[in-house]
Protein backbone atom coordinates (compact mmCIF):
# COMPACT_ATOMS: atom_id res chain seq x y z
CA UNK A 1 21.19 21.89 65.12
CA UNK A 2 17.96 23.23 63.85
CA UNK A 3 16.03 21.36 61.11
CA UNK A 4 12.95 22.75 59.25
CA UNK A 5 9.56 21.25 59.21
CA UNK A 6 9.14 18.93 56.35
CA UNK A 7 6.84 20.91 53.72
CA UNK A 8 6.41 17.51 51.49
CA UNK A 9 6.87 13.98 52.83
CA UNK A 10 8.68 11.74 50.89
CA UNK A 11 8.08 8.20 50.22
CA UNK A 12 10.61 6.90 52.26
CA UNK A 13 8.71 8.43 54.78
CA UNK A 14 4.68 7.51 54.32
CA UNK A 15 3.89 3.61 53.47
CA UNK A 16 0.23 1.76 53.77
CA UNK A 17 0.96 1.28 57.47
CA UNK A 18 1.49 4.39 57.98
CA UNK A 19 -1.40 5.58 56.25
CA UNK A 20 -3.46 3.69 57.74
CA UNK A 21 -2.50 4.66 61.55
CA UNK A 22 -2.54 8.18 60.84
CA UNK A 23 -6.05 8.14 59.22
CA UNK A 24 -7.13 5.48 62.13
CA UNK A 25 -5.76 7.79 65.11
CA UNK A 26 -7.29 10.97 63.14
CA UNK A 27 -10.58 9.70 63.08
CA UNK A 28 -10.57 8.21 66.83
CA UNK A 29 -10.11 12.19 67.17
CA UNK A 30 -13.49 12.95 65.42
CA UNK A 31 -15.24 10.39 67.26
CA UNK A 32 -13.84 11.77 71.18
CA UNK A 33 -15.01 15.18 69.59
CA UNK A 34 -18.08 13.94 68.32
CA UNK A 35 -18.44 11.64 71.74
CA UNK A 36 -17.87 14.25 73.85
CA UNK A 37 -20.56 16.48 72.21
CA UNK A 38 -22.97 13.82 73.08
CA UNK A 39 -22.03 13.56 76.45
CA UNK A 40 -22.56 17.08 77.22
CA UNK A 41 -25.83 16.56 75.60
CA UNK A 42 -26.91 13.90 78.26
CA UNK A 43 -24.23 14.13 81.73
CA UNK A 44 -23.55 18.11 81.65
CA UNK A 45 -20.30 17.64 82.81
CA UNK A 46 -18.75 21.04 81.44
CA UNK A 47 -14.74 20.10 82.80
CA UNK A 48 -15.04 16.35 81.88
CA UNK A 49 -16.18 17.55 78.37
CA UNK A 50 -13.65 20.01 77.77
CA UNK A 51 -11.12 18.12 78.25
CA UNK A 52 -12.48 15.02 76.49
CA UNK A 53 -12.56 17.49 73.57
CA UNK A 54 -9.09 18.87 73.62
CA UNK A 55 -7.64 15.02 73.70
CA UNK A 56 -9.42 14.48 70.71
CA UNK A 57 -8.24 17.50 69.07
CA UNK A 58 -5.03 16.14 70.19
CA UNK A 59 -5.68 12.61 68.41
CA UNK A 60 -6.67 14.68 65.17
CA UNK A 61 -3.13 15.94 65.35
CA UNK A 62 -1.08 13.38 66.02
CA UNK A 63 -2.64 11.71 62.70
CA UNK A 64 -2.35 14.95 61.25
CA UNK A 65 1.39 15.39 62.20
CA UNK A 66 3.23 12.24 62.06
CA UNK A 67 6.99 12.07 63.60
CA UNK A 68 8.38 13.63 60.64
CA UNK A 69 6.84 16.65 61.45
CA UNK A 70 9.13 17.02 64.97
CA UNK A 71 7.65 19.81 67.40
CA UNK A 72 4.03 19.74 65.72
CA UNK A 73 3.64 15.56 66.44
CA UNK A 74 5.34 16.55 70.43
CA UNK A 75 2.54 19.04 70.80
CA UNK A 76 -0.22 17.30 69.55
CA UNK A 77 0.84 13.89 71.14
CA UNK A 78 1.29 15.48 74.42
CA UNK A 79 -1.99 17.20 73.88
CA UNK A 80 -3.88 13.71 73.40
CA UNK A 81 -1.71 12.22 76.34
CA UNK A 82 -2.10 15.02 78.85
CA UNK A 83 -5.74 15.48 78.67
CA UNK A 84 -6.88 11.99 78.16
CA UNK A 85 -4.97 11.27 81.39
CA UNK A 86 -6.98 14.00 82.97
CA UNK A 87 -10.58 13.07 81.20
CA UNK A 88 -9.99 9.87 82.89
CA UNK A 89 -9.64 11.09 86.49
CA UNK A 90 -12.56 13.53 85.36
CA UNK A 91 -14.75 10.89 84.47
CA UNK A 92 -14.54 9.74 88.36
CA UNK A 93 -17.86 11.26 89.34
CA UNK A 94 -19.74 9.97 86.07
CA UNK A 95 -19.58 6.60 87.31
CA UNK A 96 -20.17 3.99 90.11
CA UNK A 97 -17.69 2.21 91.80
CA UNK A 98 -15.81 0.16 91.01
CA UNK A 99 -15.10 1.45 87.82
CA UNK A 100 -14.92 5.42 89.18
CA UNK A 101 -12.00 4.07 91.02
CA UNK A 102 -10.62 2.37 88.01
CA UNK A 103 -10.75 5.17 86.10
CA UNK A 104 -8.83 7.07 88.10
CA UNK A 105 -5.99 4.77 88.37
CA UNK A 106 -5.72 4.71 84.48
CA UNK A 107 -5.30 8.42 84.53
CA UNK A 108 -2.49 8.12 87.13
CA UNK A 109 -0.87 5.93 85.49
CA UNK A 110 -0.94 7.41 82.12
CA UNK A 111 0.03 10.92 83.60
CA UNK A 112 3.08 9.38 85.50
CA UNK A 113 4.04 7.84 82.18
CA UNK A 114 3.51 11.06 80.60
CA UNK A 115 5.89 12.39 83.34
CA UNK A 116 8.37 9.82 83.11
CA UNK A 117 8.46 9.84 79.28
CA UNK A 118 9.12 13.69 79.02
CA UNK A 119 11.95 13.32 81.55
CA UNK A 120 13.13 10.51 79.03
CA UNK A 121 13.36 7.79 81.89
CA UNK A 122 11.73 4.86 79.51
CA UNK A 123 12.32 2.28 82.54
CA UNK A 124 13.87 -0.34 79.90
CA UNK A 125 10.91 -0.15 78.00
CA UNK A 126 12.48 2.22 75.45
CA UNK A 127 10.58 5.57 73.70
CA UNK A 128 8.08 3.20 71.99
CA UNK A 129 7.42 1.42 74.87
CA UNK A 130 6.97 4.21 77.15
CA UNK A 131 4.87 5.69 74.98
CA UNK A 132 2.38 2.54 75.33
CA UNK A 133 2.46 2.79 78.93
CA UNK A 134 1.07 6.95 78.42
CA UNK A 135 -1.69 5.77 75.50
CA UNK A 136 -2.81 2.21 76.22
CA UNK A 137 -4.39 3.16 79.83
CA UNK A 138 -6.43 6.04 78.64
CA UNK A 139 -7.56 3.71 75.54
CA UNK A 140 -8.43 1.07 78.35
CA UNK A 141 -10.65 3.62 80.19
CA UNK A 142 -12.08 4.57 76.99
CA UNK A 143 -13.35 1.20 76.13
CA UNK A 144 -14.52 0.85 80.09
CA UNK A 145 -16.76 4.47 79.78
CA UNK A 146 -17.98 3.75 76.70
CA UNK A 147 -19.41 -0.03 78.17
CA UNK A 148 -20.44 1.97 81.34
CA UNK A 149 -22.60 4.52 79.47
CA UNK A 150 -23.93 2.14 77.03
CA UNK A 151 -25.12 -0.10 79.98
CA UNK A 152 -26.06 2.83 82.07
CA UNK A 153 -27.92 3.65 78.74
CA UNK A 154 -29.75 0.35 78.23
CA UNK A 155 -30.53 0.58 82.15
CA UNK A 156 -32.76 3.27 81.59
CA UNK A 157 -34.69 2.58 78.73
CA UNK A 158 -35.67 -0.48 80.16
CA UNK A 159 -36.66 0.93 83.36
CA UNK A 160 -39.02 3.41 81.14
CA UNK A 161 -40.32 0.63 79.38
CA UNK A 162 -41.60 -1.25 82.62
């Protein structure tokens, strides 16, 4: 059975929490975009920026396109999923061990989740669940780059200032 794309959403179907995720996850897209731009500014790492730029673009769709918007929302949340996986295996020679090695263990395991999700084996963890195991590993890396570069960052200005 084919459905059509919602062209209004009803409000049954948008409430505050809802709202608010959507807006939250759109703008974490602007700031990977935004990120990324800066990064490329300072690392010139052409690959790990491109595809830090497309899983933002992804973000900015899956708060653009909730689940009521069916194929659009797969699309844009396997976007997001896909290539956040791979920034994080990208980022690998951007930073010192132990963390390189870190990073690229997120990225497996988000992209195996990915894997495992699409083949709709949720390992008891259900759709929702499995769907954590994809996102929280590529935010986890996120949060671990960002504190790398800021103290890689903070590293050097110091050493200028000496």
């Amino acid at each position: 059975m084919v459905t059509a794309l919602p062209t209004t959403i009803s409000v049954t179907c948008v409430g505050p929490s809802a709202l608010v995720f959507n807006s939250s996850v759109f703008m974490l897209g602007v700031w990977i975009v935004i990120s990324a731009y800066l990064i490329q500014r300072s690392l010139h790492s052409r690959l790990f920026v491109v595809l830090l730029i497309l899983a933002g673009v992804g973000a900015m769709g899956v708060g653009l396109f909730s689940e009521n918007f069916g194929i659009l929302h797969t699309i844009a949340s396997s976007v997001v999923f896909l290539f956040g996986g791979f920034a994080a295996i990208a980022s690998f020679k951007l930073q010192k061990p132990p963390l390189s090695y870190l990073a690229v263990l997120l990225g497996i395991v988000a992209l195996v989740a990915l894997a495992l999700f699409a083949s709709k084996i949720y390992l008891g963890l259900g759709k929702g669940g499995m769907e954590r195991m994809i996102a929280y590993p590529v935010l986890l890396w996120g949060v671990g780059f960002s504190g790398y570069l800021i103290a890689v960052s903070e590293h050097k200005t110091t050493s200028a200032e000496k």
